[in-house]
Protein backbone atom coordinates (compact mmCIF):
# COMPACT_ATOMS: atom_id res chain seq x y z
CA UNK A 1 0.00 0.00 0.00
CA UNK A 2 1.39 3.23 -1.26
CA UNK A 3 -1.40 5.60 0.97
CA UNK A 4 -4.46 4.76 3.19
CA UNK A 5 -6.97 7.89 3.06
CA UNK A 6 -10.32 7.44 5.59
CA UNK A 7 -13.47 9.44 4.74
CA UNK A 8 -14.35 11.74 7.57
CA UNK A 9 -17.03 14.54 7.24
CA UNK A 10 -17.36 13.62 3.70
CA UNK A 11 -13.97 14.70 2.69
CA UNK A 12 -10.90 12.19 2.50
CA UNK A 13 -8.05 12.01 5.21
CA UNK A 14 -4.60 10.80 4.69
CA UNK A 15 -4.21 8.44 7.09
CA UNK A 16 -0.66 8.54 8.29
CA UNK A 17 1.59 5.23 8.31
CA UNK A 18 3.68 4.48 11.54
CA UNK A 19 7.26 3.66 12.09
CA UNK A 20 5.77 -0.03 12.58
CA UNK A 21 3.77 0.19 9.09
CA UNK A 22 0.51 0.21 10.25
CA UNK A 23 -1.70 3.35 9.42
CA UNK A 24 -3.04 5.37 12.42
CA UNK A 25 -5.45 8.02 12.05
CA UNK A 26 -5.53 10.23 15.59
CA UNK A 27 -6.60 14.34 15.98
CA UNK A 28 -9.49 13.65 14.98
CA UNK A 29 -10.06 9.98 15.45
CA UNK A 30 -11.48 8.19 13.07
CA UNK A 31 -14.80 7.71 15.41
CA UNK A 32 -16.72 4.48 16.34
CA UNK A 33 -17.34 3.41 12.84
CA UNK A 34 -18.41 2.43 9.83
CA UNK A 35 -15.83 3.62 8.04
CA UNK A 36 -15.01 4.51 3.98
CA UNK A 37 -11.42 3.88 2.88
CA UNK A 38 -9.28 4.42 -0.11
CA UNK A 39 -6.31 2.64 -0.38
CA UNK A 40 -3.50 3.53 -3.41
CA UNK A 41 -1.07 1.16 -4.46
CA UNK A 42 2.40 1.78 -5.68
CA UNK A 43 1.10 1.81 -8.89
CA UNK A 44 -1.81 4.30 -8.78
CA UNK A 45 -4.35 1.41 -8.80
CA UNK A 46 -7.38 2.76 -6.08
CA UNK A 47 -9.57 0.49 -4.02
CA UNK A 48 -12.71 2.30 -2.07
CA UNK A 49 -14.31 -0.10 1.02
CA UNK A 50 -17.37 1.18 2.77
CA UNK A 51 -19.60 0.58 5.50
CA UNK A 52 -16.58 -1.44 6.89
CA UNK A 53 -16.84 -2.45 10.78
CA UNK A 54 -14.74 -1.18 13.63
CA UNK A 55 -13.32 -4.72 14.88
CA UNK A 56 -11.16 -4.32 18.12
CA UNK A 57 -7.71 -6.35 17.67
CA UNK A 58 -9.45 -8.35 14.64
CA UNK A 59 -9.35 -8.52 10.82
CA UNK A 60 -12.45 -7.35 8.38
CA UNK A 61 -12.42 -8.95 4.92
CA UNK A 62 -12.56 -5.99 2.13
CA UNK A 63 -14.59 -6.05 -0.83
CA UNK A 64 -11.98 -6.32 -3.56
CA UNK A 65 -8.01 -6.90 -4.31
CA UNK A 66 -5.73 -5.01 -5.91
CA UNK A 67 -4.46 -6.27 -9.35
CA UNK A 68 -1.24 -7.91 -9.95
CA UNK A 69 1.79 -5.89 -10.30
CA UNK A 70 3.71 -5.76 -13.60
């Protein structure tokens, strides 16, 4: 994943990526959920998820993959 943006008050958010490569969003939080993501890969491809579940310390399937890389 080249960059993680969250939808939040109906504008999108970059959503920045840790030291330990997971993406955090805090000031504002990202609230209680569900949530709208777009995800970019290192070649431009996009991926939008919505109504995806908050799930404490577990793993949410999303609706698509990205394509394979050249």
């Amino acid at each position: 994943m080249n960059s993680f943006h969250g939808g939040l008050s109906g504008a999108w958010v970059n959503v920045p990526r840790t030291e330990y490569n997971y993406f955090v969003q805090t000031n504002p939080g990202m609230g209680p959920g569900p949530y709208t993501f777009r995800v970019t890969d290192l070649y431009g491809n996009v991926l939008e998820d919505s109504s995806v579940p908050h799930r404490e310390g577990g793993a949410v399937d999303g609706a698509s993959q990205f394509p394979l890389g050249p």
